[in-house]
C-alpha atoms as a PDB file:
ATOM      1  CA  UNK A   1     -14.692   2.583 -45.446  1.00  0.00           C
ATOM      2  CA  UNK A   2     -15.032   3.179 -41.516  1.00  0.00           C
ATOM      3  CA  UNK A   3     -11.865   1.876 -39.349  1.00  0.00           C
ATOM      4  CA  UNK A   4     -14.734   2.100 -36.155  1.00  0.00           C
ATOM      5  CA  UNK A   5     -14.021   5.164 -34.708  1.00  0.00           C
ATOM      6  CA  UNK A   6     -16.976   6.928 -35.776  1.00  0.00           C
ATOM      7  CA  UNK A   7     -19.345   6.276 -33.342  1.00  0.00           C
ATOM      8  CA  UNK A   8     -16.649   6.402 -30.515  1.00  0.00           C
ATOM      9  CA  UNK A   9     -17.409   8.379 -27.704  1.00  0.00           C
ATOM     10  CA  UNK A  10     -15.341   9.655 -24.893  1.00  0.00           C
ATOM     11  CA  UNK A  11     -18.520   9.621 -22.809  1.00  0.00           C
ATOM     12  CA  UNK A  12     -17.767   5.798 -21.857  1.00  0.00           C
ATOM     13  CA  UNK A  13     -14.078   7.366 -20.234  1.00  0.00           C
ATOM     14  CA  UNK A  14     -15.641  10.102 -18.546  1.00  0.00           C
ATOM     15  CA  UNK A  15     -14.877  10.631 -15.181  1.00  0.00           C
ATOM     16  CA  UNK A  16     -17.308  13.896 -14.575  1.00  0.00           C
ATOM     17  CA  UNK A  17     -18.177  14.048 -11.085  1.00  0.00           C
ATOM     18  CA  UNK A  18     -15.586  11.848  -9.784  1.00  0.00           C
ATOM     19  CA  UNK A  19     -12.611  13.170  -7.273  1.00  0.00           C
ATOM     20  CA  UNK A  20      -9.064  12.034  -7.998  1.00  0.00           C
ATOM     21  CA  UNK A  21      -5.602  12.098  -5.413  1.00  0.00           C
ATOM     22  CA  UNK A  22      -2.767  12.357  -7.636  1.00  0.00           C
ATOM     23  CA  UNK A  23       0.504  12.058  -5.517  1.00  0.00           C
ATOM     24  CA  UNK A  24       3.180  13.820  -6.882  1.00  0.00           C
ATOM     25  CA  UNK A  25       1.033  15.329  -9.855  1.00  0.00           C
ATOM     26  CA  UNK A  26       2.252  18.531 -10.500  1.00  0.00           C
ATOM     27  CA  UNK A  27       5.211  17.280 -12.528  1.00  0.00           C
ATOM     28  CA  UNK A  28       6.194  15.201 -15.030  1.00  0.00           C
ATOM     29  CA  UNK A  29       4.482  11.931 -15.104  1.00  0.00           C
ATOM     30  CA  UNK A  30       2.365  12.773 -12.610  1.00  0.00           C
ATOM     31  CA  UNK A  31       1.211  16.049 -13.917  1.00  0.00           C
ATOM     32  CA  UNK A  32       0.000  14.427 -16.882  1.00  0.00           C
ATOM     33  CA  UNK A  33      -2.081  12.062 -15.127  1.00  0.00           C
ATOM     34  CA  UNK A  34      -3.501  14.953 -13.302  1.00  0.00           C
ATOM     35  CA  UNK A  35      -4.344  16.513 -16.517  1.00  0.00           C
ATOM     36  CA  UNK A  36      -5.492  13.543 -18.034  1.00  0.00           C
ATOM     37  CA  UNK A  37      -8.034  12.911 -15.479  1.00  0.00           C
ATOM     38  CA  UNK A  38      -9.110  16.744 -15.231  1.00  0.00           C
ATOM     39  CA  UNK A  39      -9.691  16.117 -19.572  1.00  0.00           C
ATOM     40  CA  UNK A  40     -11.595  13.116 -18.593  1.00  0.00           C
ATOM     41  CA  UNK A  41     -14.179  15.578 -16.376  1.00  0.00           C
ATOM     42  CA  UNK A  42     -12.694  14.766 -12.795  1.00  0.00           C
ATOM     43  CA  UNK A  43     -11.603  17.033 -10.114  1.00  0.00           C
ATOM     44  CA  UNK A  44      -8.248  16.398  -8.087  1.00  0.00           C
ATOM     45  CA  UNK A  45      -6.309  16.587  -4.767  1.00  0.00           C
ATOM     46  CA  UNK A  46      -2.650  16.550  -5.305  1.00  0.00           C
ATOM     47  CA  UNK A  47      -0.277  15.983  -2.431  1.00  0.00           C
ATOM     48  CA  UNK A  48       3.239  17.188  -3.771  1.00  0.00           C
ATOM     49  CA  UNK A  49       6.002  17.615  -1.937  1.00  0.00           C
ATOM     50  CA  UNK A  50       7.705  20.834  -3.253  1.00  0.00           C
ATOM     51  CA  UNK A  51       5.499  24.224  -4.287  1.00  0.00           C
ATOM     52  CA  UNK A  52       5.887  24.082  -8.512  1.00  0.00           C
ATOM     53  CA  UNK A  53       2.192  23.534  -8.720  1.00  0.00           C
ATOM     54  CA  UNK A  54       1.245  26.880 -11.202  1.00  0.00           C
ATOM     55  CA  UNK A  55       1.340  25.393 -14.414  1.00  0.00           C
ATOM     56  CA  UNK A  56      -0.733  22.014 -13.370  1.00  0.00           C
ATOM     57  CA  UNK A  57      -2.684  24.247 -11.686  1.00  0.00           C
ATOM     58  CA  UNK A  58      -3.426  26.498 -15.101  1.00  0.00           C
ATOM     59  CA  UNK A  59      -3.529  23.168 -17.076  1.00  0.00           C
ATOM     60  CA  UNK A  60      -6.348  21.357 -14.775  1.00  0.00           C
ATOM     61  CA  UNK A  61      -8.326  24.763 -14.681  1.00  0.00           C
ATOM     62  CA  UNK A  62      -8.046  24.996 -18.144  1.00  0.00           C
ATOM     63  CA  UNK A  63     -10.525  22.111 -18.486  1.00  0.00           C
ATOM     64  CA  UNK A  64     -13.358  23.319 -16.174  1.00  0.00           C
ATOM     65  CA  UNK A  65     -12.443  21.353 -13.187  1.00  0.00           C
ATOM     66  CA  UNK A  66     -11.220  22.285  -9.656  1.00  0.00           C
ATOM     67  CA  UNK A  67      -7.804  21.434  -8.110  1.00  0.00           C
ATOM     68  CA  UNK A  68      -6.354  21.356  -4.070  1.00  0.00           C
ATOM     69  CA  UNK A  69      -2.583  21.045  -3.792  1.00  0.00           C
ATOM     70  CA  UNK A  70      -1.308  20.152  -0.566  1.00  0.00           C
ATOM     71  CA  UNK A  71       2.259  20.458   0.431  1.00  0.00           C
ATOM     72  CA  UNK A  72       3.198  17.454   2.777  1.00  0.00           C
ATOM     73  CA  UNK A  73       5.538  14.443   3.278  1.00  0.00           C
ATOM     74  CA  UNK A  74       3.503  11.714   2.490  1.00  0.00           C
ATOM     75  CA  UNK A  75       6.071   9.577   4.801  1.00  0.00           C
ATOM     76  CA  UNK A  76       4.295  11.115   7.628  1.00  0.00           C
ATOM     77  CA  UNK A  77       1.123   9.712   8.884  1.00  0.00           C
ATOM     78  CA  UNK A  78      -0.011  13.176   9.955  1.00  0.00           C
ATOM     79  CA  UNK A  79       0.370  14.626   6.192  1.00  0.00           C
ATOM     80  CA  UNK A  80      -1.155  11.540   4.937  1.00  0.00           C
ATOM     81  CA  UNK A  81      -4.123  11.706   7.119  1.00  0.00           C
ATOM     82  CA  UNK A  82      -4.230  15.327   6.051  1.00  0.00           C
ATOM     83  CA  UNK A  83      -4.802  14.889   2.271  1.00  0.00           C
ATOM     84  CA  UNK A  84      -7.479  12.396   2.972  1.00  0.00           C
ATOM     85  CA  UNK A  85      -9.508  14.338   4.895  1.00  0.00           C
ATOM     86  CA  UNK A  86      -9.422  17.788   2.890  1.00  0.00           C
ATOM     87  CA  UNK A  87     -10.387  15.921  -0.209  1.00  0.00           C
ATOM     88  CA  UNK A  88     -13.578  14.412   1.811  1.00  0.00           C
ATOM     89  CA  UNK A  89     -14.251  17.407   3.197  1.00  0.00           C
ATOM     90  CA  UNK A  90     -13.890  20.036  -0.381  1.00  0.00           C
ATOM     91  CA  UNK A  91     -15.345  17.385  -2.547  1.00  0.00           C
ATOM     92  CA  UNK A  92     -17.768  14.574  -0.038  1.00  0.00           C
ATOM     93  CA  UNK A  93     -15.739  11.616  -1.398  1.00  0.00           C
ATOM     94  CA  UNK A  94     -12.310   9.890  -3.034  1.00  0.00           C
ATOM     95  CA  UNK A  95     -13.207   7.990  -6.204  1.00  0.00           C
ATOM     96  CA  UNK A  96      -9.096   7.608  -7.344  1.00  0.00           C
ATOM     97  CA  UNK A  97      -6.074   7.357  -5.737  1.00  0.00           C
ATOM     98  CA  UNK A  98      -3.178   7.376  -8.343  1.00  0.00           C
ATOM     99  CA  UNK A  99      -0.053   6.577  -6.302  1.00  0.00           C
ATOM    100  CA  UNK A 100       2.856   8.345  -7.989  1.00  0.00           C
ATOM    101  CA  UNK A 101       4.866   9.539  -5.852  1.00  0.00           C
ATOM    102  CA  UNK A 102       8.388   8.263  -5.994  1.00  0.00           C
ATOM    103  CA  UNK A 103      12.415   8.856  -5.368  1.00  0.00           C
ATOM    104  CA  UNK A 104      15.675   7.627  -6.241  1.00  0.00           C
ATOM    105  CA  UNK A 105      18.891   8.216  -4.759  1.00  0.00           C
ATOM    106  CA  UNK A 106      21.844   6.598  -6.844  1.00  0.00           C
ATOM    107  CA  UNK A 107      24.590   5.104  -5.566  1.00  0.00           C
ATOM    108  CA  UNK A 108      27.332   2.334  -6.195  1.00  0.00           C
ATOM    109  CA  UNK A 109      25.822  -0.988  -4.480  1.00  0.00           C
ATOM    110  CA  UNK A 110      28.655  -1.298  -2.295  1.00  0.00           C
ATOM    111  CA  UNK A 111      28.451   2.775  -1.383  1.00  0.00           C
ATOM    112  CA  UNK A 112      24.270   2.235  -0.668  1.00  0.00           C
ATOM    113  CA  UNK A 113      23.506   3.427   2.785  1.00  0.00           C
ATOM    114  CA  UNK A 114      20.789   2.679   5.075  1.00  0.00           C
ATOM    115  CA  UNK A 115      19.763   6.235   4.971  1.00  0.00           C
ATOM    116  CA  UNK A 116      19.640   6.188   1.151  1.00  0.00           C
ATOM    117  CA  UNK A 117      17.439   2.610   1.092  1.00  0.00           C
ATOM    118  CA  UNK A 118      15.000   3.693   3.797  1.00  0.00           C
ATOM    119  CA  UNK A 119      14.346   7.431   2.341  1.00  0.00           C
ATOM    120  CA  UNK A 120      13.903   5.224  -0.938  1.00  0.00           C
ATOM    121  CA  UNK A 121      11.308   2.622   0.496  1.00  0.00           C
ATOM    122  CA  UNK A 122       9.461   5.119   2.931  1.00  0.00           C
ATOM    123  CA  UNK A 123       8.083   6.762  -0.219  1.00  0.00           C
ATOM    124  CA  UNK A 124       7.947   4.487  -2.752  1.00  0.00           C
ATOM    125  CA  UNK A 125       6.687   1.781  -0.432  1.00  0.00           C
ATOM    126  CA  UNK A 126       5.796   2.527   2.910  1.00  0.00           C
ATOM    127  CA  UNK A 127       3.634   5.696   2.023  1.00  0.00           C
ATOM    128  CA  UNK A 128       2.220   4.245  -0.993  1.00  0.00           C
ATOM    129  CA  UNK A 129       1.161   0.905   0.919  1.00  0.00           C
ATOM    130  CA  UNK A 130      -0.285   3.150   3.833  1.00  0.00           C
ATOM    131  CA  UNK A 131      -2.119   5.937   1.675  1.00  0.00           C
ATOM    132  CA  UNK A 132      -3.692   3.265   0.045  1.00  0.00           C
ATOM    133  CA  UNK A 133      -4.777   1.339   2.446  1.00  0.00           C
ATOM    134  CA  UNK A 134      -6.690   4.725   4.787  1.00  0.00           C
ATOM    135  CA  UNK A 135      -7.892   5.897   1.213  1.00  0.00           C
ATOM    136  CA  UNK A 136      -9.519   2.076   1.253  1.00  0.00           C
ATOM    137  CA  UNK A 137     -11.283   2.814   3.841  1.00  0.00           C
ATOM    138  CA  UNK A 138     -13.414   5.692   2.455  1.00  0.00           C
ATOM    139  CA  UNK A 139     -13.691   3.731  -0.887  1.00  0.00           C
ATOM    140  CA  UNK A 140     -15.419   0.791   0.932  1.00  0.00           C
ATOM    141  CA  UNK A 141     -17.325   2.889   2.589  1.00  0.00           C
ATOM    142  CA  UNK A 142     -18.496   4.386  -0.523  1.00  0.00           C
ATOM    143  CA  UNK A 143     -19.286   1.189  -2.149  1.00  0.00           C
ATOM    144  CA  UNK A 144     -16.573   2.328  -5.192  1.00  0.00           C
ATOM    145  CA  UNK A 145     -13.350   2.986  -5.865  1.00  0.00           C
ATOM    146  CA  UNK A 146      -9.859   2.179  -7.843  1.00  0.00           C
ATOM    147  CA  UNK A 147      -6.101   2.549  -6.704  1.00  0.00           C
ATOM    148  CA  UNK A 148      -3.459   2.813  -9.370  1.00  0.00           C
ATOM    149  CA  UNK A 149       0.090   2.119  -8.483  1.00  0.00           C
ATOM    150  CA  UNK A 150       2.839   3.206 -10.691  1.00  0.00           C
ATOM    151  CA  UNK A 151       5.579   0.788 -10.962  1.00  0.00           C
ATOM    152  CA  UNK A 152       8.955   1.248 -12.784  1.00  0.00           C
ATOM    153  CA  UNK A 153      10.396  -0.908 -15.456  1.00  0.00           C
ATOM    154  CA  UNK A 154      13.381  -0.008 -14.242  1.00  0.00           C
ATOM    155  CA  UNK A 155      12.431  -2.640 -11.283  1.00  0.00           C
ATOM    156  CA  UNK A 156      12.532  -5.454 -13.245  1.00  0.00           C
ATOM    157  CA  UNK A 157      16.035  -4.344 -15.293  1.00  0.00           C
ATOM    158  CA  UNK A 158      18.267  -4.478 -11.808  1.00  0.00           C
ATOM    159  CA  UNK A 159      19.971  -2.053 -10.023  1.00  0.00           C
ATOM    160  CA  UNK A 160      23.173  -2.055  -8.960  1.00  0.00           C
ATOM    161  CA  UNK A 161      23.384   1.714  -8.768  1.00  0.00           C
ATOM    162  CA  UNK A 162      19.730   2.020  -7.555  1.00  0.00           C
ATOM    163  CA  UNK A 163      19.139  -1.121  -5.381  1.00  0.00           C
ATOM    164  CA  UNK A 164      16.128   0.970  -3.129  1.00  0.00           C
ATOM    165  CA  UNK A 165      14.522   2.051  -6.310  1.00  0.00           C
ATOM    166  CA  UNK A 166      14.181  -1.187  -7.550  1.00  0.00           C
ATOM    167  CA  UNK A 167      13.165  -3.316  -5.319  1.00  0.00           C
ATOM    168  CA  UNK A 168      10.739  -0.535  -3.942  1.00  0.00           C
ATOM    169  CA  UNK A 169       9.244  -0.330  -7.884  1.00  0.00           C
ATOM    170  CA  UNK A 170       9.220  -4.094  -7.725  1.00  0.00           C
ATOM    171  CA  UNK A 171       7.382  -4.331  -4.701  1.00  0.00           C
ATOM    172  CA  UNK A 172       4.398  -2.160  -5.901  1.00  0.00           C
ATOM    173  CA  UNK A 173       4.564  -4.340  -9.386  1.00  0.00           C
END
């Protein structure tokens, strides 16, 4: 008896040829985003924050494909601008931007500073809205593209000892 997975194919997911901007993909969640699109055949930019980048490195490289970290602060127009343009100019175009990039500071609600909420929102918010929107640009331009944004469900539970996080999650969902 067949259960239909005999004639599947992984050639209808692959993503050979394409270019990929993972934020924050060289750990945890977004490290295995990174490595699943380098499995599905594409190559990626990664904009991280810190320097831990060896292993996603060895991981995408392991599958045949090509990876450019950039350390930045995606808060920062400049750094922004910067990841854009090195992965038109290494690989001609941007075919996915996977925004997911986030922070959380925890805190009591009544203990929440303005420091705290604004660090929170500048780069689960601000910076995703804005990297999205210049990485548009090229996409329209190119006739193609797709932007994922990675919510929390956390965002939709409440948070009185995260307030930022959540409503910053909740924005993007």
């Amino acid at each position: 008896m067949s259960n239909g997975l005999d004639n599947f194919s992984m050639d209808f997911f692959s993503l050979k040829g394409k270019v990929a901007i993972v934020t924050a993909g060289n750990t945890g969640l977004g490290q295995a985003y990174a490595v699943a699109l380098a499995k599905a055949g594409a190559d990626l930019v990664i904009p991280t924050h810190g320097k831990d980048w060896d292993e996603t490195r060895r991981l995408i490289e392991n599958e045949g494909r090509q990876v450019i970290f950039v350390q930045g602060d995606l808060t920062n127009n400049e750094d922004r601008e910067n990841v854009i343009k090195l992965a038109v100019q290494v690989y001609g175009k941007i075919d996915i931007l996977v925004n997911n990039a986030g922070t959380i500071r925890r805190a009591p609600l009544l203990e929440y500073t303005e420091e705290d909420w604004n660090a929170v929102m500048d780069i689960n918010l601000n910076a995703l809205y804005f990297l999205s929107q210049d990485v548009a640009k090229i996409m329209v331009k190119q006739g193609a593209g797709k932007i994922i944004n990675i919510a929390s469900m956390l965002s939709f539970q409440g948070g009185k000892f995260v307030p930022s996080y959540t409503a910053s999650k909740h924005g993007v969902a």
